[in-house]
PDB file of N, CA and C in Angstrom:
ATOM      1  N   UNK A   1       0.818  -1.179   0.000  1.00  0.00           N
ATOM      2  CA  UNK A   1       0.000   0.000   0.000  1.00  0.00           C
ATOM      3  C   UNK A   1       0.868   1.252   0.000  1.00  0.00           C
ATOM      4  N   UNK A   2       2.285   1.346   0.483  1.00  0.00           N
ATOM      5  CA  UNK A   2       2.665   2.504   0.345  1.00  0.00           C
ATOM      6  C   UNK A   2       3.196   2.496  -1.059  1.00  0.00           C
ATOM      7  N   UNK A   3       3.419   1.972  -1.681  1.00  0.00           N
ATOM      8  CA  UNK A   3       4.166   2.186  -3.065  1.00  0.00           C
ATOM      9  C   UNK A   3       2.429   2.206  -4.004  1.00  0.00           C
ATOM     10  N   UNK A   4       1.533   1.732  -3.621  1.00  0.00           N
ATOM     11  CA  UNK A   4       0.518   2.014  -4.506  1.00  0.00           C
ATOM     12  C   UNK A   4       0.037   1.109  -5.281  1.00  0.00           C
ATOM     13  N   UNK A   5       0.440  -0.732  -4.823  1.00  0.00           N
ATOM     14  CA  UNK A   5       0.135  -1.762  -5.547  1.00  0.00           C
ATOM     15  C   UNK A   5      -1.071  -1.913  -5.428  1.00  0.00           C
ATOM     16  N   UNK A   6      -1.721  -1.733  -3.827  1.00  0.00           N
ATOM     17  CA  UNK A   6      -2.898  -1.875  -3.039  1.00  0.00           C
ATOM     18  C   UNK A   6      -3.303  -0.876  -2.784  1.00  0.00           C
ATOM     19  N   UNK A   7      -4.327  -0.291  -3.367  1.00  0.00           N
ATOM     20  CA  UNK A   7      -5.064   1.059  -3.330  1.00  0.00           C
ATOM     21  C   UNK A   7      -5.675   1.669  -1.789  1.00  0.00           C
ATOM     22  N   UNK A   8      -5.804   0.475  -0.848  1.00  0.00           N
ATOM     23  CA  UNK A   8      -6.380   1.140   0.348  1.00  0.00           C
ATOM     24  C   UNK A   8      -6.709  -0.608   0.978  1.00  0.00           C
ATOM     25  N   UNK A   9      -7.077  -0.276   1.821  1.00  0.00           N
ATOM     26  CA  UNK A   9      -7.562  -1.769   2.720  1.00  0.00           C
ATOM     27  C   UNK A   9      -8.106  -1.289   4.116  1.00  0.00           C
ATOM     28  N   UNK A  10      -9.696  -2.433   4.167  1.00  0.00           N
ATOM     29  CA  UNK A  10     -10.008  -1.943   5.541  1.00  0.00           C
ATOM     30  C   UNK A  10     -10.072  -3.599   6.195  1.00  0.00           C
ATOM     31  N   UNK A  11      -9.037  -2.706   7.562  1.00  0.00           N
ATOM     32  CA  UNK A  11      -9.037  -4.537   8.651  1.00  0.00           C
ATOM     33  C   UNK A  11      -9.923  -4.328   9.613  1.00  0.00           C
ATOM     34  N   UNK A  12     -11.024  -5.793   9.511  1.00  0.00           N
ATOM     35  CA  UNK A  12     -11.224  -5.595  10.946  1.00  0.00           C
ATOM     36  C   UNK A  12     -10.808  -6.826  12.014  1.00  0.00           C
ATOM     37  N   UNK A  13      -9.998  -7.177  11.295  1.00  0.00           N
ATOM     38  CA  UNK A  13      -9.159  -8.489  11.962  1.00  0.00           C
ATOM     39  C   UNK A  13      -7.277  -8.435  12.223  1.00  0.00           C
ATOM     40  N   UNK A  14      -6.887  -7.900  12.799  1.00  0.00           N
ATOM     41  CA  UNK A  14      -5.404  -7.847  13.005  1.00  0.00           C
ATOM     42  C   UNK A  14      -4.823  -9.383  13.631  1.00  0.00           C
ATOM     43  N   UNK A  15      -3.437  -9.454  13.518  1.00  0.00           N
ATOM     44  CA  UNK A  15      -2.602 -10.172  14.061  1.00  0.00           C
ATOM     45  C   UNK A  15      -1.609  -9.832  14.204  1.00  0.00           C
ATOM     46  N   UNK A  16      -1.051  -9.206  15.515  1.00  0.00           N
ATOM     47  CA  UNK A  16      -1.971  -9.403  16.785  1.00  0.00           C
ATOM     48  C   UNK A  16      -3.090  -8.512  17.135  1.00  0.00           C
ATOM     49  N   UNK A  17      -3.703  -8.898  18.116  1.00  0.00           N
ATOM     50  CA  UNK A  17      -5.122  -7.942  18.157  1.00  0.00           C
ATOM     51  C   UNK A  17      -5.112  -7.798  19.714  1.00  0.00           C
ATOM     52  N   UNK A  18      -5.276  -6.294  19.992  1.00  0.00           N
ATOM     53  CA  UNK A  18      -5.357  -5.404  19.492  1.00  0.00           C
ATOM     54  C   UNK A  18      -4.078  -5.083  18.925  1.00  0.00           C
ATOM     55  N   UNK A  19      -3.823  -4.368  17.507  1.00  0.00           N
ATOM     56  CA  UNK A  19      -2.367  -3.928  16.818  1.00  0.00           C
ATOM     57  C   UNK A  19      -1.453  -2.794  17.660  1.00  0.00           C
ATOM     58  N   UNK A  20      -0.691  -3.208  18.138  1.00  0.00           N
ATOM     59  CA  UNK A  20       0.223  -1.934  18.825  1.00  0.00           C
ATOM     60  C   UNK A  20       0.243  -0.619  18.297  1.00  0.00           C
ATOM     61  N   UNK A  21       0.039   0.170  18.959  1.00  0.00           N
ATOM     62  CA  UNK A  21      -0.393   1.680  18.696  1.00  0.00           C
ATOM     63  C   UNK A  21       1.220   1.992  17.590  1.00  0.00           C
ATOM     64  N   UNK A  22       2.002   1.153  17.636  1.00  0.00           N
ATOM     65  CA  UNK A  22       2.967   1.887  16.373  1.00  0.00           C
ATOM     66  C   UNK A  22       2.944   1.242  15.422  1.00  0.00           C
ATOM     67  N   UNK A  23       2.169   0.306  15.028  1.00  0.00           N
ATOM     68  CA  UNK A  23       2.050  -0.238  13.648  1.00  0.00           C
ATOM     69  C   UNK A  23       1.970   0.703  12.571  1.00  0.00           C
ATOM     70  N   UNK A  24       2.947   0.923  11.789  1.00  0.00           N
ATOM     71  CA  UNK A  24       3.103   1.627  10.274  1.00  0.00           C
ATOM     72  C   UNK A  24       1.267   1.856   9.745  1.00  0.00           C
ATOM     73  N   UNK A  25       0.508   0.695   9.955  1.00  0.00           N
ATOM     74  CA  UNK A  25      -0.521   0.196   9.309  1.00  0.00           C
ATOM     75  C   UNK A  25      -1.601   1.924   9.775  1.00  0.00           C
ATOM     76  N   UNK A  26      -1.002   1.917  10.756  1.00  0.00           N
ATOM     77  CA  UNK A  26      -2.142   2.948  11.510  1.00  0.00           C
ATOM     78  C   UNK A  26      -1.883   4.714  11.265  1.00  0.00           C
ATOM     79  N   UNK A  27      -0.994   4.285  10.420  1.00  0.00           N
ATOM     80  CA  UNK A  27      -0.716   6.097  10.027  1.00  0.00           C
ATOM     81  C   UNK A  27      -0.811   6.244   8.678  1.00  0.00           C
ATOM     82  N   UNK A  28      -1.326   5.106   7.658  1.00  0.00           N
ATOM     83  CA  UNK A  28      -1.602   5.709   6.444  1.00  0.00           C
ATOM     84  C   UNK A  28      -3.065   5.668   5.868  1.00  0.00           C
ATOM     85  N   UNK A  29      -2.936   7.041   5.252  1.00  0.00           N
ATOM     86  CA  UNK A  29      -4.435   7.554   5.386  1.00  0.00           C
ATOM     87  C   UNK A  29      -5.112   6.316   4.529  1.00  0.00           C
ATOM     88  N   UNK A  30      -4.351   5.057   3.992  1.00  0.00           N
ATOM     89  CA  UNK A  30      -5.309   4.404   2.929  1.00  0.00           C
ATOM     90  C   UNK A  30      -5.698   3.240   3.703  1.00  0.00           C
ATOM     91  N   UNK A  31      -5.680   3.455   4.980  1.00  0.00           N
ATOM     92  CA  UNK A  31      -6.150   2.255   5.872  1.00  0.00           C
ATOM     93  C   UNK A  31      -6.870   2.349   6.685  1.00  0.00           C
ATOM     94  N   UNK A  32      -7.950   1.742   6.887  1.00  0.00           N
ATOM     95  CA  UNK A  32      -9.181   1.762   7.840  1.00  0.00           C
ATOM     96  C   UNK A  32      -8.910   0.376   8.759  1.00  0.00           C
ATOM     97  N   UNK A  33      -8.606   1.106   9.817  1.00  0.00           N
ATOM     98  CA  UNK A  33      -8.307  -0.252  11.104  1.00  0.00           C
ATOM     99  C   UNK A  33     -10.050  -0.149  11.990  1.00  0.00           C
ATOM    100  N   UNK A  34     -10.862  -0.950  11.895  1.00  0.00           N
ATOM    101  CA  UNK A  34     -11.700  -1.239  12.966  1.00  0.00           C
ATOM    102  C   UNK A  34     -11.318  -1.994  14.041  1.00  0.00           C
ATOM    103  N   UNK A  35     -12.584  -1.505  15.202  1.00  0.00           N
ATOM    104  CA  UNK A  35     -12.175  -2.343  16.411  1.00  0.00           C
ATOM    105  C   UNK A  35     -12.524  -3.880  16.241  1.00  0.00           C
ATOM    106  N   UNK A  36     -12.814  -4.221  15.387  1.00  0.00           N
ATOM    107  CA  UNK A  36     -13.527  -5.820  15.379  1.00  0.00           C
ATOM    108  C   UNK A  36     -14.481  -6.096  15.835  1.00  0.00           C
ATOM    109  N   UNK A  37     -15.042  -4.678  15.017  1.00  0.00           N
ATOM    110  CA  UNK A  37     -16.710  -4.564  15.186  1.00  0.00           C
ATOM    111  C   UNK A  37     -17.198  -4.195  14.362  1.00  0.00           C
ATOM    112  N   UNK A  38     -16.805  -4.929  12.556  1.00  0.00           N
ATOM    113  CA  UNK A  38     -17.510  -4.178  11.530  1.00  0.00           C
ATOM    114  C   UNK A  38     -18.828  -5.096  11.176  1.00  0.00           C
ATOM    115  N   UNK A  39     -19.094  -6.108  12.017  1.00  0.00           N
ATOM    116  CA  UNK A  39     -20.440  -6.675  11.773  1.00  0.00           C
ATOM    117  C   UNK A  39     -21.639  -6.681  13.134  1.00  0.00           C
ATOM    118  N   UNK A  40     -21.264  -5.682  13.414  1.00  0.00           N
ATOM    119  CA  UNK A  40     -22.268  -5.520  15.017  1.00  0.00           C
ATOM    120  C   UNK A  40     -23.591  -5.223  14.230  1.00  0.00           C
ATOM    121  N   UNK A  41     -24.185  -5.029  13.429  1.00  0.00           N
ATOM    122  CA  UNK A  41     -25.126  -4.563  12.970  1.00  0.00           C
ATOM    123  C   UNK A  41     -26.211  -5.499  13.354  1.00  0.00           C
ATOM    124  N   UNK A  42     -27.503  -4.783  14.019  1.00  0.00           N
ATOM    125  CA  UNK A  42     -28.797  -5.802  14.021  1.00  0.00           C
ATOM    126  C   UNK A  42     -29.234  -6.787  12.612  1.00  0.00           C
ATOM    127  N   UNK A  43     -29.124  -5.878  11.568  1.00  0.00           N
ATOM    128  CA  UNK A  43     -29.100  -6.558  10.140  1.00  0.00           C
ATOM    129  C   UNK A  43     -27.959  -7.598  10.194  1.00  0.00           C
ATOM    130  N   UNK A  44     -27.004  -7.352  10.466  1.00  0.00           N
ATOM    131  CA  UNK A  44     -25.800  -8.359   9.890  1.00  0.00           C
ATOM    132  C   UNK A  44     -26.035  -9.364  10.929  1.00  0.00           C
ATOM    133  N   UNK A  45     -25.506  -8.940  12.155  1.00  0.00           N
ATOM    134  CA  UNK A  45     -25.815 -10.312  13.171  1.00  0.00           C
ATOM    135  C   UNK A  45     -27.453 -11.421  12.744  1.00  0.00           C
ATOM    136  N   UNK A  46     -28.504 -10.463  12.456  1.00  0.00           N
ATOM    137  CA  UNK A  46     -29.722 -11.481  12.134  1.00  0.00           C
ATOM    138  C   UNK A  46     -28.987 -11.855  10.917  1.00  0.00           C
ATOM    139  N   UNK A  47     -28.784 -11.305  10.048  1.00  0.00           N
ATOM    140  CA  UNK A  47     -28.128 -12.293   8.422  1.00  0.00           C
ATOM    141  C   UNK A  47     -27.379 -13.477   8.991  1.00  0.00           C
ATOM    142  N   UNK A  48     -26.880 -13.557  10.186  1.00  0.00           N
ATOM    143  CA  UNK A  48     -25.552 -14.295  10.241  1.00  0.00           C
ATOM    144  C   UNK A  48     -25.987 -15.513  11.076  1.00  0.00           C
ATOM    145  N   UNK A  49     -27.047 -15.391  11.528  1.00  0.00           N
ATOM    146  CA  UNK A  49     -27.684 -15.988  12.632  1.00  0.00           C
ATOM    147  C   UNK A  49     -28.664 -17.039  11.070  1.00  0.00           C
ATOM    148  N   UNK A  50     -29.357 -15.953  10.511  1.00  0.00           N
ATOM    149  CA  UNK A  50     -30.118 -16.781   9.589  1.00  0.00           C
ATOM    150  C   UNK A  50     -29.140 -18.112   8.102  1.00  0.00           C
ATOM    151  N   UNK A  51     -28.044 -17.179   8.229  1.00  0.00           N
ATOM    152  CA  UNK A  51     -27.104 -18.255   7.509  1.00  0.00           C
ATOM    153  C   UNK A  51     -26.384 -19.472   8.407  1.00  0.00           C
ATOM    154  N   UNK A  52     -26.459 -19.039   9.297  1.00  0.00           N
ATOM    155  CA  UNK A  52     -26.079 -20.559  10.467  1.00  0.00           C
ATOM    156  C   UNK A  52     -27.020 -21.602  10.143  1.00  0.00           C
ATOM    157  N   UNK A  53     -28.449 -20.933  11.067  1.00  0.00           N
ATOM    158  CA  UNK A  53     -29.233 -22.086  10.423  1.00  0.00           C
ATOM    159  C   UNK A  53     -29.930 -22.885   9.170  1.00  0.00           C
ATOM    160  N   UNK A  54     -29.553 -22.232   7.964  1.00  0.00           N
ATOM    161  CA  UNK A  54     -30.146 -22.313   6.764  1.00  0.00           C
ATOM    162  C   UNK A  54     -28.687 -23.661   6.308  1.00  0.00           C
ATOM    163  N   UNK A  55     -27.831 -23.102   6.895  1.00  0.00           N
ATOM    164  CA  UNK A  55     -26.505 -24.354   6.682  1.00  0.00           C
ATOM    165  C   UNK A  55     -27.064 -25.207   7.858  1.00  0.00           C
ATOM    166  N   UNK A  56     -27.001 -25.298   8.811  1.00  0.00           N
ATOM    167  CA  UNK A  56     -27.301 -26.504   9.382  1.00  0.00           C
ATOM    168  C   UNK A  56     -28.380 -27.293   9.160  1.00  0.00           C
ATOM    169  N   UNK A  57     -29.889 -26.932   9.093  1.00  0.00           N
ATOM    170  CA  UNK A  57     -30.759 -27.317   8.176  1.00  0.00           C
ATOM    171  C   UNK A  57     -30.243 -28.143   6.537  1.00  0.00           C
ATOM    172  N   UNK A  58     -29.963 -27.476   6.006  1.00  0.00           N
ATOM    173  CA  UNK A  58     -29.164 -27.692   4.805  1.00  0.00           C
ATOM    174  C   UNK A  58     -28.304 -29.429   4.831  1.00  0.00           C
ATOM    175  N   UNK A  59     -27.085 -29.159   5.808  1.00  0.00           N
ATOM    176  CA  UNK A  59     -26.574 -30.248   6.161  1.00  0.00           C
ATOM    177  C   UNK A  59     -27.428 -31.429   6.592  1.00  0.00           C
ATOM    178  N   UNK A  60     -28.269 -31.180   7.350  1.00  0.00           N
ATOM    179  CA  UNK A  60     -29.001 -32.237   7.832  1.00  0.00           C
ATOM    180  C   UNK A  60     -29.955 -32.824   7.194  1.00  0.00           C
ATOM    181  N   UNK A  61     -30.311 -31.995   6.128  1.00  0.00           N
ATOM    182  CA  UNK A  61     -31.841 -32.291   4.476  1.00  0.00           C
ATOM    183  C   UNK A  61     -30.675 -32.926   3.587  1.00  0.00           C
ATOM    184  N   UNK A  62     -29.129 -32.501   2.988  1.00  0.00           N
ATOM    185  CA  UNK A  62     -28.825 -32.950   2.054  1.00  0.00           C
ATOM    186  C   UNK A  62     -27.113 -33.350   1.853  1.00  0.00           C
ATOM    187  N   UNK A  63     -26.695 -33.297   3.091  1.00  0.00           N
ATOM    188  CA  UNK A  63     -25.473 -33.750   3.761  1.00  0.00           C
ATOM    189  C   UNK A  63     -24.066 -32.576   3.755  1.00  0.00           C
ATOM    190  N   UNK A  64     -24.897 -31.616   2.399  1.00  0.00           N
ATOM    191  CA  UNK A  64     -23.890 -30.406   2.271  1.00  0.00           C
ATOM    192  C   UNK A  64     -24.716 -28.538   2.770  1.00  0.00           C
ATOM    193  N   UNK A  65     -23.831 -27.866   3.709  1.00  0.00           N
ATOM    194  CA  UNK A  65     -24.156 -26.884   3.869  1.00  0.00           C
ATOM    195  C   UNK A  65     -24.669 -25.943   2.893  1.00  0.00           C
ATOM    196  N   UNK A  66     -25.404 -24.638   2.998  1.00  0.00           N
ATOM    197  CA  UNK A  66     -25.888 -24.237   1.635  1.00  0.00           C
ATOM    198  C   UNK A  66     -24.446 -23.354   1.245  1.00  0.00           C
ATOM    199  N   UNK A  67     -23.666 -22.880   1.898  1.00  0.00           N
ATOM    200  CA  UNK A  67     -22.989 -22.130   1.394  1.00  0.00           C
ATOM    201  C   UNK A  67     -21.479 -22.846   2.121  1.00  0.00           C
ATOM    202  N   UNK A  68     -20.922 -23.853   0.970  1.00  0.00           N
ATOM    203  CA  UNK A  68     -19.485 -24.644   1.573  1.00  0.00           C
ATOM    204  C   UNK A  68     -18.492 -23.939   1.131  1.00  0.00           C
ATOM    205  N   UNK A  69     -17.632 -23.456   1.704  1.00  0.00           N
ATOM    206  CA  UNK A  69     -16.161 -22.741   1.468  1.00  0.00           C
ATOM    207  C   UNK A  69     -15.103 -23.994   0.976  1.00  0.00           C
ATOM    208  N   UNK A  70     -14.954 -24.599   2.129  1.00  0.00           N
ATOM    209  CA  UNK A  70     -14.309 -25.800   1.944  1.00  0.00           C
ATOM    210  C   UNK A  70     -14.407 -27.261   1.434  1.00  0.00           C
ATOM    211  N   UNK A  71     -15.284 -27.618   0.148  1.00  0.00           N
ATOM    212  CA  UNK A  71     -15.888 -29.109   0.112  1.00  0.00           C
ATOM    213  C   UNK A  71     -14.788 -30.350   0.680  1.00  0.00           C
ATOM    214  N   UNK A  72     -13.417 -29.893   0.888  1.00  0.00           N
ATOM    215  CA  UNK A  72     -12.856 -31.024   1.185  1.00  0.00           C
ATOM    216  C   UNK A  72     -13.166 -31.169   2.839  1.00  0.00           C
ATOM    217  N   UNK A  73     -14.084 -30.661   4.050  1.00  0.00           N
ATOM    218  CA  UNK A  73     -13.889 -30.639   4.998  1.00  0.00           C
ATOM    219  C   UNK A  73     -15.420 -31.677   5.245  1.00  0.00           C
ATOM    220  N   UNK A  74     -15.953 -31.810   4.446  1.00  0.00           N
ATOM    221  CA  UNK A  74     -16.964 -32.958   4.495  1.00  0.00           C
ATOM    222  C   UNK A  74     -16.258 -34.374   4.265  1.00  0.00           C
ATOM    223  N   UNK A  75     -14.970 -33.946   3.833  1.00  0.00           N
ATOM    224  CA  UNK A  75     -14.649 -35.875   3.330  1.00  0.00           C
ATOM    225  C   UNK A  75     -14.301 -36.803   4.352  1.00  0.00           C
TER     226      UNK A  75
END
């Protein structure tokens, strides 16, 4: 990001967490550091709540979740 390969980036996940107040990361204006709270939302938490169970349902009607990231973690 400082040379301009990566136009900007927003974290809301560091390693380590919380990021030490001198991380480079935290003084350029093309970076948005959240507290690891960019899904607190009543909307998002119910979305997230309703995609839990629509996969577990799912799994249990047809042996695969509705939305699999990983198919090798069923084998």
């Amino acid at each position: 990001m400082q040379n301009g390969t990566i136009w900007g980036a927003g974290l809301d996940v560091t390693n380590p967490e919380p990021m030490q107040a001198n991380n480079p990361l935290l003084q350029m204006p093309n970076v948005a550091v959240l507290p690891h709270i960019g899904s607190a939302t009543r909307e998002a938490r119910t979305g997230m709540a309703r995609l839990a169970a629509e996969n577990i349902i799912s799994y249990y009607q047809t042996g695969k979740p509705v939305t699999l990231v990983n198919p090798k973690a069923l084998l």
